[in-house]
C-alpha atoms as a PDB file:
ATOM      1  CA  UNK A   1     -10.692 -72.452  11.297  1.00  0.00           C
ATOM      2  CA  UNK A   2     -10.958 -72.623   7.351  1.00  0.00           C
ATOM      3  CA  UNK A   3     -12.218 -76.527   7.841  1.00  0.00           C
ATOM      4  CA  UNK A   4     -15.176 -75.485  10.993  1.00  0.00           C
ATOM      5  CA  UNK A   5     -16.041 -73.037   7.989  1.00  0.00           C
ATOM      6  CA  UNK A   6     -16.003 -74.910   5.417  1.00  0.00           C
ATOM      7  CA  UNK A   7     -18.420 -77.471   7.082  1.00  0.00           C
ATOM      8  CA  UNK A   8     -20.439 -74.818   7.740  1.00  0.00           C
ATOM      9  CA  UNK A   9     -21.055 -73.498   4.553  1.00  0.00           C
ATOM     10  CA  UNK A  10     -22.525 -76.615   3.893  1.00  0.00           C
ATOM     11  CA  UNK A  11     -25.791 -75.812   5.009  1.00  0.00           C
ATOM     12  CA  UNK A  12     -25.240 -71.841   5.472  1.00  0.00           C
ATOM     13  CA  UNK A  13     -27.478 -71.247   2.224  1.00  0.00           C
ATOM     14  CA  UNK A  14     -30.246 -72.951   4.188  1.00  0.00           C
ATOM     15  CA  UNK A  15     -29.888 -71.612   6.719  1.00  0.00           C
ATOM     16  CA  UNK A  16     -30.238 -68.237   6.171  1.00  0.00           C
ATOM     17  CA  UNK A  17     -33.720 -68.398   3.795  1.00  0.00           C
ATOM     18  CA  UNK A  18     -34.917 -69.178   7.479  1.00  0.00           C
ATOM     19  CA  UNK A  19     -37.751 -65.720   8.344  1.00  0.00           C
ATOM     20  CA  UNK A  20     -35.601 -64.480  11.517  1.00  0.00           C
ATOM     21  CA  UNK A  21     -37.776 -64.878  14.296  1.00  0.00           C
ATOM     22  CA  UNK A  22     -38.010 -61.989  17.265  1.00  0.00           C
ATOM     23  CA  UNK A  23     -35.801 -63.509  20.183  1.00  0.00           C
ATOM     24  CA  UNK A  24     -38.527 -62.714  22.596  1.00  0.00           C
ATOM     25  CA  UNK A  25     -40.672 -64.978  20.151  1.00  0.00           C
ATOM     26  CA  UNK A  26     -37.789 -67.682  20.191  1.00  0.00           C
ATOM     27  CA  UNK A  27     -37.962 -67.882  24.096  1.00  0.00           C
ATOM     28  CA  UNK A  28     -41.601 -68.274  24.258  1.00  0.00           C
ATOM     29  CA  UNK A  29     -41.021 -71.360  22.087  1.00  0.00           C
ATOM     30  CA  UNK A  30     -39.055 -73.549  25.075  1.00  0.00           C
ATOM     31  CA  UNK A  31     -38.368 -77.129  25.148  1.00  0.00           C
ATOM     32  CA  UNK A  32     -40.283 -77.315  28.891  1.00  0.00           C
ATOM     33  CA  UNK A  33     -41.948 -80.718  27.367  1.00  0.00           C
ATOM     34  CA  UNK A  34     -38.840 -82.394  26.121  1.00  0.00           C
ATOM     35  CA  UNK A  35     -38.552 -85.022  28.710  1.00  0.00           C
ATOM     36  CA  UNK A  36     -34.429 -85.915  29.976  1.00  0.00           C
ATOM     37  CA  UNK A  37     -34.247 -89.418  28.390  1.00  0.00           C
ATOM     38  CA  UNK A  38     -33.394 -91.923  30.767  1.00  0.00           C
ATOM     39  CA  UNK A  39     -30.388 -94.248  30.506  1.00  0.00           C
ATOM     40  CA  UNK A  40     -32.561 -97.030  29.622  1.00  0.00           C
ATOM     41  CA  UNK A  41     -34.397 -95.360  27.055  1.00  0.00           C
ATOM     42  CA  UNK A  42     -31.235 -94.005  25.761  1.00  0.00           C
ATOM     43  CA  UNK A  43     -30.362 -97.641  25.387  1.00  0.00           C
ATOM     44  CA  UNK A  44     -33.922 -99.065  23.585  1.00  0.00           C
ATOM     45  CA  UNK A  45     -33.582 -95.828  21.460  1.00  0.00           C
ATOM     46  CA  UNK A  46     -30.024 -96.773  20.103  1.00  0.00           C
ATOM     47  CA  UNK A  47     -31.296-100.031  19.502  1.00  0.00           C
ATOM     48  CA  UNK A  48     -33.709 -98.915  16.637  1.00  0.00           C
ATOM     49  CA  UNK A  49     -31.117 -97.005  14.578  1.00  0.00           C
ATOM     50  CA  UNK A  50     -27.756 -98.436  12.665  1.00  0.00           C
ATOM     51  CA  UNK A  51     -24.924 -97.573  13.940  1.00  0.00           C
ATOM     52  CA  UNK A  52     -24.405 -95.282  10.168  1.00  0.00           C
ATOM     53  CA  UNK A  53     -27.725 -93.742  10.955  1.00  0.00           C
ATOM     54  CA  UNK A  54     -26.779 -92.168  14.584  1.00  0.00           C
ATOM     55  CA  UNK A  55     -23.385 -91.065  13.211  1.00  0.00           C
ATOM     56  CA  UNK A  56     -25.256 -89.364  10.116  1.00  0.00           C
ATOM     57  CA  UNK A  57     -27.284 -87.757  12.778  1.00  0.00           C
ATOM     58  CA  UNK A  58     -24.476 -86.542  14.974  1.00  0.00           C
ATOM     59  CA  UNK A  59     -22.565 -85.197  11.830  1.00  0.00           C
ATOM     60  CA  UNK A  60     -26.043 -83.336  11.543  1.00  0.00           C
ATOM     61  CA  UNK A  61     -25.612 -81.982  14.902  1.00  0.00           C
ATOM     62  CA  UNK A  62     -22.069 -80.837  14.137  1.00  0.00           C
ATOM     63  CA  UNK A  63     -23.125 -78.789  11.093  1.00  0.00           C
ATOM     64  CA  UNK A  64     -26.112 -77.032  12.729  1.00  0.00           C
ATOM     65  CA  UNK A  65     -23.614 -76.003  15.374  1.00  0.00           C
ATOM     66  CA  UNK A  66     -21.585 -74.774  13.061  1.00  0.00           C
ATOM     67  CA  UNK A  67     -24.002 -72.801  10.958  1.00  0.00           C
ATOM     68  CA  UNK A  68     -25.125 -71.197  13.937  1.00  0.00           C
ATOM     69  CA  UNK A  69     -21.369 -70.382  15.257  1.00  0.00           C
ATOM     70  CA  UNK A  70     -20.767 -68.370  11.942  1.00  0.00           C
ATOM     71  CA  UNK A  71     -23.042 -65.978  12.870  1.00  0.00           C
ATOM     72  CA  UNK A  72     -22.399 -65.831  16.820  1.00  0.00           C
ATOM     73  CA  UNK A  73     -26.024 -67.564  17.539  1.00  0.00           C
ATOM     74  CA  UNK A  74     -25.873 -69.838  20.522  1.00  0.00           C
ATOM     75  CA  UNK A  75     -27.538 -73.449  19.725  1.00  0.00           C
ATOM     76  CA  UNK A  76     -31.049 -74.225  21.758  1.00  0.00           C
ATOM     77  CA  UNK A  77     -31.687 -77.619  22.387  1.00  0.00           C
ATOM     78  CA  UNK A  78     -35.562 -76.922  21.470  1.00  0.00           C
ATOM     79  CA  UNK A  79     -34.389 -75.977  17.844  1.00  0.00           C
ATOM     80  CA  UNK A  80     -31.539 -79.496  17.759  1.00  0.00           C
ATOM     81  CA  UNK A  81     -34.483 -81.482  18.978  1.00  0.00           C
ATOM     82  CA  UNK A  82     -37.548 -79.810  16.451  1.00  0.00           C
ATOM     83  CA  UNK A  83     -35.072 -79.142  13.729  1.00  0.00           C
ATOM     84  CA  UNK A  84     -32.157 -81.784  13.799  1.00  0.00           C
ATOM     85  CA  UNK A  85     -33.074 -84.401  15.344  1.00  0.00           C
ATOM     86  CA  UNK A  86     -36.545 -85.059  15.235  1.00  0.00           C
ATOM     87  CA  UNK A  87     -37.333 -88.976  15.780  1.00  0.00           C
ATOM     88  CA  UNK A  88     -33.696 -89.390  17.308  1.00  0.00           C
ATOM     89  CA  UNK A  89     -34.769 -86.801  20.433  1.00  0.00           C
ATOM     90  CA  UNK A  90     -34.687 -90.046  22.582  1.00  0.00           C
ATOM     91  CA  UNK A  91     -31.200 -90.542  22.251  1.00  0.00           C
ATOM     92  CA  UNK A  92     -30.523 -86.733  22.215  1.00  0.00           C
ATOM     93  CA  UNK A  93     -27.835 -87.231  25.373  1.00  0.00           C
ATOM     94  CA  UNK A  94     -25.541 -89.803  22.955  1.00  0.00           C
ATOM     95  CA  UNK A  95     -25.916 -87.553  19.959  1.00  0.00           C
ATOM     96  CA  UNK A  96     -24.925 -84.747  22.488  1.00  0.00           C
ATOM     97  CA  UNK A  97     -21.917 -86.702  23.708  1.00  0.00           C
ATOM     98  CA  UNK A  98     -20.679 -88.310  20.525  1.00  0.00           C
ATOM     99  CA  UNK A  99     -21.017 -84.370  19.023  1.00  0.00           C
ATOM    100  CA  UNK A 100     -18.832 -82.913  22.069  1.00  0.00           C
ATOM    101  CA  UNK A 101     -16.407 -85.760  21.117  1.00  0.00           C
ATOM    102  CA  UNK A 102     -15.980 -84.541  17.015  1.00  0.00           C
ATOM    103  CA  UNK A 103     -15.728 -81.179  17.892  1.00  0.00           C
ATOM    104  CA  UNK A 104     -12.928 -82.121  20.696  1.00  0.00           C
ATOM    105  CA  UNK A 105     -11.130 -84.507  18.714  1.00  0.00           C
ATOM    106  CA  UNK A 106     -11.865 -82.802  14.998  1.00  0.00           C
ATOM    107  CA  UNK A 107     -11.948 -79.263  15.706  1.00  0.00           C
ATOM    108  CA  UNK A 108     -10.070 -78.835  19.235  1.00  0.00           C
ATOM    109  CA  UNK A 109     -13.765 -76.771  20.266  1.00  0.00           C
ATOM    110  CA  UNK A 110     -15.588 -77.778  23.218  1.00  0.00           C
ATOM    111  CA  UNK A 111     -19.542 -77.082  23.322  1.00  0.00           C
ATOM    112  CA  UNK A 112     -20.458 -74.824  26.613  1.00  0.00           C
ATOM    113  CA  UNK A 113     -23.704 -74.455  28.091  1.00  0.00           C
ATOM    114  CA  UNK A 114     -24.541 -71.175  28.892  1.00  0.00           C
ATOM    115  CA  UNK A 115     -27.870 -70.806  29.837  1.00  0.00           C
ATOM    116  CA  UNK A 116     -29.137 -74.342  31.730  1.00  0.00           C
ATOM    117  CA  UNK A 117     -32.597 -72.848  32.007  1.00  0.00           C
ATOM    118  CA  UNK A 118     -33.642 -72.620  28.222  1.00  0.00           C
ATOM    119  CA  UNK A 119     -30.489 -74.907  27.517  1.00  0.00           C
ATOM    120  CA  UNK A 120     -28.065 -72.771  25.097  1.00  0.00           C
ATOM    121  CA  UNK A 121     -25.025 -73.777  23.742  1.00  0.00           C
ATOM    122  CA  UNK A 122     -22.316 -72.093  21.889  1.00  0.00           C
ATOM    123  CA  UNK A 123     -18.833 -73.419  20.689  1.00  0.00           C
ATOM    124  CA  UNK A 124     -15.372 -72.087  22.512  1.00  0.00           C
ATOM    125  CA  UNK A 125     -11.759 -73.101  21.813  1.00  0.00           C
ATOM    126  CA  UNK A 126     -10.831 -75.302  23.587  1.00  0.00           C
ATOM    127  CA  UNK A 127      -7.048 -74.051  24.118  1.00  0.00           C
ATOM    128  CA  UNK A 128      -8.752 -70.170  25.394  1.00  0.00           C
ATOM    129  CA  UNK A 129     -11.062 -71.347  27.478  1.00  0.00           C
ATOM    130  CA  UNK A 130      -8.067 -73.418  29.096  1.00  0.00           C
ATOM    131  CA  UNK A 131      -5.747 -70.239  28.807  1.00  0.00           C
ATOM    132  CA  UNK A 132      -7.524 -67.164  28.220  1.00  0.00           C
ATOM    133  CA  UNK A 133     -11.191 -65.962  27.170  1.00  0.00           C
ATOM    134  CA  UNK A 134     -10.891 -65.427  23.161  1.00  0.00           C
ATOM    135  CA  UNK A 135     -12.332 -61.338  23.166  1.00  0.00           C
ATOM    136  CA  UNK A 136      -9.324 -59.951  25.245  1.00  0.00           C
ATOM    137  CA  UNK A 137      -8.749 -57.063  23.094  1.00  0.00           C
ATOM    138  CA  UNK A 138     -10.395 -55.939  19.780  1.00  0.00           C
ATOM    139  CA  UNK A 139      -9.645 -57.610  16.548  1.00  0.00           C
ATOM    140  CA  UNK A 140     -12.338 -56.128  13.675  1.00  0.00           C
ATOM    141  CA  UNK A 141     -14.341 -53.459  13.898  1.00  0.00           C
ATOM    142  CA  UNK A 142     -16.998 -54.847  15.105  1.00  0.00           C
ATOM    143  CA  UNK A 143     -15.560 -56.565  17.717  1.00  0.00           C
ATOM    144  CA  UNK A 144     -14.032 -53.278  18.812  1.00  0.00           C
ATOM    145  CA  UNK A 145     -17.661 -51.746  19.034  1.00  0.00           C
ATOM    146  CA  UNK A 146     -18.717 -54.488  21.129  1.00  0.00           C
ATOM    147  CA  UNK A 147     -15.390 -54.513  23.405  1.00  0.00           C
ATOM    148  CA  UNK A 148     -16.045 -50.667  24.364  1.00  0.00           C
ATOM    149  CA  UNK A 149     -19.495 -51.346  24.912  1.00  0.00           C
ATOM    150  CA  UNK A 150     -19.105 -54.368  27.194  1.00  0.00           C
ATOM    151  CA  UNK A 151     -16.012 -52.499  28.987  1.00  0.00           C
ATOM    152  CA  UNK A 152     -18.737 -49.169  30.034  1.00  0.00           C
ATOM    153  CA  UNK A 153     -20.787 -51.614  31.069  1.00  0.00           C
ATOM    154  CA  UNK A 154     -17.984 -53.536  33.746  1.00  0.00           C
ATOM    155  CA  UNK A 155     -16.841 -50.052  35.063  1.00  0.00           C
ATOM    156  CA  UNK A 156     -20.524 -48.928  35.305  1.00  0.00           C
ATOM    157  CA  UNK A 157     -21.195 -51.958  37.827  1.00  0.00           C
ATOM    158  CA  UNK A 158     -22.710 -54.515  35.598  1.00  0.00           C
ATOM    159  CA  UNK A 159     -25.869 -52.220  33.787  1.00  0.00           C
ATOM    160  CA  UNK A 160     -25.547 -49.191  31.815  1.00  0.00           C
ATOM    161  CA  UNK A 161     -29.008 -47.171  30.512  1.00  0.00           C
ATOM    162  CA  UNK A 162     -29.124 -47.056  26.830  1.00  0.00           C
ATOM    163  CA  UNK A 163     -28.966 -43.160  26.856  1.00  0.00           C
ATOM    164  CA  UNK A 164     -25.105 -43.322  28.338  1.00  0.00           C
ATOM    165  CA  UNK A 165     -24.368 -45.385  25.789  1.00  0.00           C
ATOM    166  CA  UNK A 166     -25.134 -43.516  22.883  1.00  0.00           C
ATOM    167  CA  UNK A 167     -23.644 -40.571  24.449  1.00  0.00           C
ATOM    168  CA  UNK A 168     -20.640 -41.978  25.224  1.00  0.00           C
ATOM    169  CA  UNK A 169     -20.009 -43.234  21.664  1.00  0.00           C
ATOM    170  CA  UNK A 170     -20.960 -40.038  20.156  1.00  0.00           C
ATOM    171  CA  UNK A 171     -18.008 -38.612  22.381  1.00  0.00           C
ATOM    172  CA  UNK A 172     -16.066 -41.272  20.587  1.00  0.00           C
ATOM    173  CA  UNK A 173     -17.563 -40.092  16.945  1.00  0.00           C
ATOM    174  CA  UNK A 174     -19.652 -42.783  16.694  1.00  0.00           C
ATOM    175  CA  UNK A 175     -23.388 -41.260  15.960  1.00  0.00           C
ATOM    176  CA  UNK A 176     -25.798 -43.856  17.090  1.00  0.00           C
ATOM    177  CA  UNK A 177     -28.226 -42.139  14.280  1.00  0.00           C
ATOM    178  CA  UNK A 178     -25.886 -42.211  11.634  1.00  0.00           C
ATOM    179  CA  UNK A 179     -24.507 -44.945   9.197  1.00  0.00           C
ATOM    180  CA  UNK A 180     -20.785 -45.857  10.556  1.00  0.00           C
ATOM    181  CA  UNK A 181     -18.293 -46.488   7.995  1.00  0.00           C
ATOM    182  CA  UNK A 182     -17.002 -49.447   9.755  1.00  0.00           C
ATOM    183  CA  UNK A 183     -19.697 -50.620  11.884  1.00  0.00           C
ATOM    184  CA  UNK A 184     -22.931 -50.182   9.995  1.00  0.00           C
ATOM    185  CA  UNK A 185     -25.921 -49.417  11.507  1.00  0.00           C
ATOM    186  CA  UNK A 186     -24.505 -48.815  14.986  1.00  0.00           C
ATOM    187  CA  UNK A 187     -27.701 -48.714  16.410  1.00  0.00           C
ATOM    188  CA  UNK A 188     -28.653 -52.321  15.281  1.00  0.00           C
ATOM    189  CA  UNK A 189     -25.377 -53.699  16.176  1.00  0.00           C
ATOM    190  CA  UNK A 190     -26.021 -53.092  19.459  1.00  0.00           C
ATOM    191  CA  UNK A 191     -29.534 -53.496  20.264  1.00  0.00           C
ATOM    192  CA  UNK A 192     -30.387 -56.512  17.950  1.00  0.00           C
ATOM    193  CA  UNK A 193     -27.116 -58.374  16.750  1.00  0.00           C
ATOM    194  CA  UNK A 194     -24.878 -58.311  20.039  1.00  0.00           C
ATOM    195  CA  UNK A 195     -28.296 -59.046  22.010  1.00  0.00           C
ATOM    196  CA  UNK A 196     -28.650 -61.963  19.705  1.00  0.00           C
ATOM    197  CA  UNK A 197     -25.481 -63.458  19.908  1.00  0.00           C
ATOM    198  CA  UNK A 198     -26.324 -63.293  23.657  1.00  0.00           C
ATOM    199  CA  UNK A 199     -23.213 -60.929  24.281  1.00  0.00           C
ATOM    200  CA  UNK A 200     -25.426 -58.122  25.758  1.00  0.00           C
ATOM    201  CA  UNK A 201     -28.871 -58.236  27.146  1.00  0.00           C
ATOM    202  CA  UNK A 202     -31.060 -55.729  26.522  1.00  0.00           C
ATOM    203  CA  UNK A 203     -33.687 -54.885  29.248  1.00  0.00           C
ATOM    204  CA  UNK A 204     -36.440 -52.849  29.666  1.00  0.00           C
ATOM    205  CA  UNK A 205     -36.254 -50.619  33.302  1.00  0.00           C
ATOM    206  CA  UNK A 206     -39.167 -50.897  34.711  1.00  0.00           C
ATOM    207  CA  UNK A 207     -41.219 -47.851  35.889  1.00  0.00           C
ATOM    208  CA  UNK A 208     -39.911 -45.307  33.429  1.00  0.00           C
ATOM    209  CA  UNK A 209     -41.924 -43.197  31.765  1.00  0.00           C
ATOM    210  CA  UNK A 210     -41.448 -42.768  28.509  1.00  0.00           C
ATOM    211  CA  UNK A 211     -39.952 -46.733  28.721  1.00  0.00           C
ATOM    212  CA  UNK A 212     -35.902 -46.786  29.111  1.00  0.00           C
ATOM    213  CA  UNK A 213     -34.336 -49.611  28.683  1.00  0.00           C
ATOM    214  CA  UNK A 214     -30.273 -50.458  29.710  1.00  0.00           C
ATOM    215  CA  UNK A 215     -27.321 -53.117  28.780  1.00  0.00           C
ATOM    216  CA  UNK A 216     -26.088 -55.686  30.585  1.00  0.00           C
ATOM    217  CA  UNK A 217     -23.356 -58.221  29.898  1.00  0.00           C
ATOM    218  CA  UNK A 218     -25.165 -61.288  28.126  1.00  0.00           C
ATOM    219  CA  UNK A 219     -24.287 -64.895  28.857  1.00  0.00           C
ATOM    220  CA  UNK A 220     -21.683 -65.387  26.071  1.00  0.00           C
ATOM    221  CA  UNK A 221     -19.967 -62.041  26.911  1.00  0.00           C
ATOM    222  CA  UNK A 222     -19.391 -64.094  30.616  1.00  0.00           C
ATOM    223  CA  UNK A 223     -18.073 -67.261  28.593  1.00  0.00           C
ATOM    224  CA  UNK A 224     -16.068 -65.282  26.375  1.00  0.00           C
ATOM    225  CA  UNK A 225     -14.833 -62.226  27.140  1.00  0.00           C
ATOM    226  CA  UNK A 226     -11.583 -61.381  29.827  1.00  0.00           C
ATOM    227  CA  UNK A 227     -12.605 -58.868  32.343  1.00  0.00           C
ATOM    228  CA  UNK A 228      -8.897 -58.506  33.310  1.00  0.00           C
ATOM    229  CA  UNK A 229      -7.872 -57.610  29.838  1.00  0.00           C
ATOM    230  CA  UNK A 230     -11.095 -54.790  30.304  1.00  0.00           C
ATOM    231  CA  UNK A 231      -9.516 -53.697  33.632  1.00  0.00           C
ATOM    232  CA  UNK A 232      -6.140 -53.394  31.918  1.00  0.00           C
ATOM    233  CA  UNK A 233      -7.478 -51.888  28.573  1.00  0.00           C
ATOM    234  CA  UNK A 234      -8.993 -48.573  30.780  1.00  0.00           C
ATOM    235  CA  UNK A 235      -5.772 -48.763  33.007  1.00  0.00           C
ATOM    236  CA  UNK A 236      -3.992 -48.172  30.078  1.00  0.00           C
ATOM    237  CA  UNK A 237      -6.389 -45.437  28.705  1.00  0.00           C
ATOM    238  CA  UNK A 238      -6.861 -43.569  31.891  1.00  0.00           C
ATOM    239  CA  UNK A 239      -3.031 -43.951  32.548  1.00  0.00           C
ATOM    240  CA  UNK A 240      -4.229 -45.291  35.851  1.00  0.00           C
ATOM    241  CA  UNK A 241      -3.372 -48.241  38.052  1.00  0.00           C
ATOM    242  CA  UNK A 242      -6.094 -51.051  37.227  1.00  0.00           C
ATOM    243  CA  UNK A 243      -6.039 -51.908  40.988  1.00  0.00           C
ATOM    244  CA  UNK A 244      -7.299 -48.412  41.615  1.00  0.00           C
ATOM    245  CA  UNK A 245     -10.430 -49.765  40.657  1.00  0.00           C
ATOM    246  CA  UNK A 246     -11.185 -51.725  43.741  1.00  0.00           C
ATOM    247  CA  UNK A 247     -14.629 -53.415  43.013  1.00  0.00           C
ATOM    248  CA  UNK A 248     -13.949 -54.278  39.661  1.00  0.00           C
ATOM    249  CA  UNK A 249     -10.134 -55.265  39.826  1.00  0.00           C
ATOM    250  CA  UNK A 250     -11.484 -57.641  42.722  1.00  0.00           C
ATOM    251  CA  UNK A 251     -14.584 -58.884  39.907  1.00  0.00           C
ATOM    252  CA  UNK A 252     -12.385 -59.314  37.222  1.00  0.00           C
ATOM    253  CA  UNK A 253      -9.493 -61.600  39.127  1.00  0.00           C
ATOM    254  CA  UNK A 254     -12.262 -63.911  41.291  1.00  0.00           C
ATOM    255  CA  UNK A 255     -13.393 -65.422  37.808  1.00  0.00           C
ATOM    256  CA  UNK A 256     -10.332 -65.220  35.929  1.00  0.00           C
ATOM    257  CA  UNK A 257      -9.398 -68.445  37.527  1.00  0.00           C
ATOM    258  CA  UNK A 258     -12.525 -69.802  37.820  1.00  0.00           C
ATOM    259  CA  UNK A 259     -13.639 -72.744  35.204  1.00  0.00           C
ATOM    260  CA  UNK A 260     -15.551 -72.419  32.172  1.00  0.00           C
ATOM    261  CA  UNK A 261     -19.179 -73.829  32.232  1.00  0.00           C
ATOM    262  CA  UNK A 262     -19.086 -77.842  31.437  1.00  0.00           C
ATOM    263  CA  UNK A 263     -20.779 -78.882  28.086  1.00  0.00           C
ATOM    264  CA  UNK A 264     -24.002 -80.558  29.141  1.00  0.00           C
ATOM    265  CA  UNK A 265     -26.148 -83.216  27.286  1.00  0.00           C
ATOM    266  CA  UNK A 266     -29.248 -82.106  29.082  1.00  0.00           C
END
């Protein structure tokens, strides 16, 4: 991976003197009036660029995905088209394709959609998403945090309220309230940088009062992460048969062999 970072570093200095922007704020801004370029127009656009000019703009592409996939942010095609590619949006589904092909060919990544609505991308290996999902156990810290988190939440039947999740890391020694030694701000993690990287939603339950909100798995935590290895991660905890757990050993092994979303140039 020390070249996909490398390239990325490239622009990473840019990148971040960006104001972040609240994500309910980045979903009002949609790309609902980016018209699907036709074939045709795909064609007359091409036609008005040098062949050097639309692979400058696809190595463009690459980097912005890149940048992004440092940090765990999934790519929106509103922010390629206002921030990348600008007067190239009518060839945006060539860009798209010739992209999918670098990171293939270059990188052995493939580019996954995982949200067609508001049209989000992220990067996966190519060789785990043909294998195995890349989280299958915890490999930093952080990543632990996240695995216990998502792993309440797949026992718990898909959403867990906030409160049980604070409580049930505090049973773990992990204070919600309190700077972690390895994780940070615990609190944060969770709510704002997990939520960004669209591996957990976070959503308000409606009529509460005072306002609760609860986790659910986000749509990268679906692309990514290997609900068998969850299943066999509290089998082994529990000292308990992972089949025991009828719902969710039945949940876990109907995806497992079911294929990974197909990049899109949408």
């Amino acid at each position: 991976m020390t070249q996909r970072k490398r390239l990325a570093n490239t622009q990473s200095s840019s990148q971040n003197k960006r104001q972040s922007v609240p994500l309910a704020s980045q979903e009002e801004d949609d790309d609902s009036t980016f018209p699907q370029p036709s074939s045709s127009q795909v064609q007359r656009g091409l036609e008005r660029f040098t062949p050097a000019q639309v692979d400058q703009k696809t190595a463009e592409v690459v980097q912005f995905f890149l940048v992004r996939d440092q940090k765990k942010i999934p790519v929106r095609r509103a922010d390629l088209v206002k921030h990348v590619l600008k007067d190239y949006r009518n060839i945006y589904p060539e860009i798209m394709k010739r992209a999918a092909r670098t990171f293939d060919q270059v990188f052995g990544l493939k580019i996954v959609e995982i949200d067609s609505k508001n049209h989000m991308y992220i990067l996966v290996n190519k060789l785990e998403t043909a294998e195995a999902p890349p989280i299958t156990s915890p490999t930093n810290p952080k990543t632990g945090l996240l695995f216990v988190v998502l792993s309440l939440i797949f026992m718990k039947g898909g959403a867990v309220r906030e409160n049980l999740i604070w409580n049930t890391l505090k049973k773990l020694r992990v204070d919600a309230g309190e700077k972690h030694e390895e994780f940070g701000d615990v609190k944060k993690a969770i709510t704002d940088e997990f939520v960004r990287q669209r591996y957990l939603e976070y959503v308000r339950i409606p009529h509460t009062e005072p306002v609760e909100f609860e986790f659910r798995w986000g749509q990268r935590a679906e692309v990514e992460v290997s609900k068998v290895k969850i299943l066999e991660f509290m089998g082994e905890l529990h000292d308990q048969d992972p089949q025991s757990w009828t719902q969710q050993f039945r949940e876990a092994h109907s995806v497992s062999g079911s294929s990974q979303t197909a990049p899109s140039s949408r």
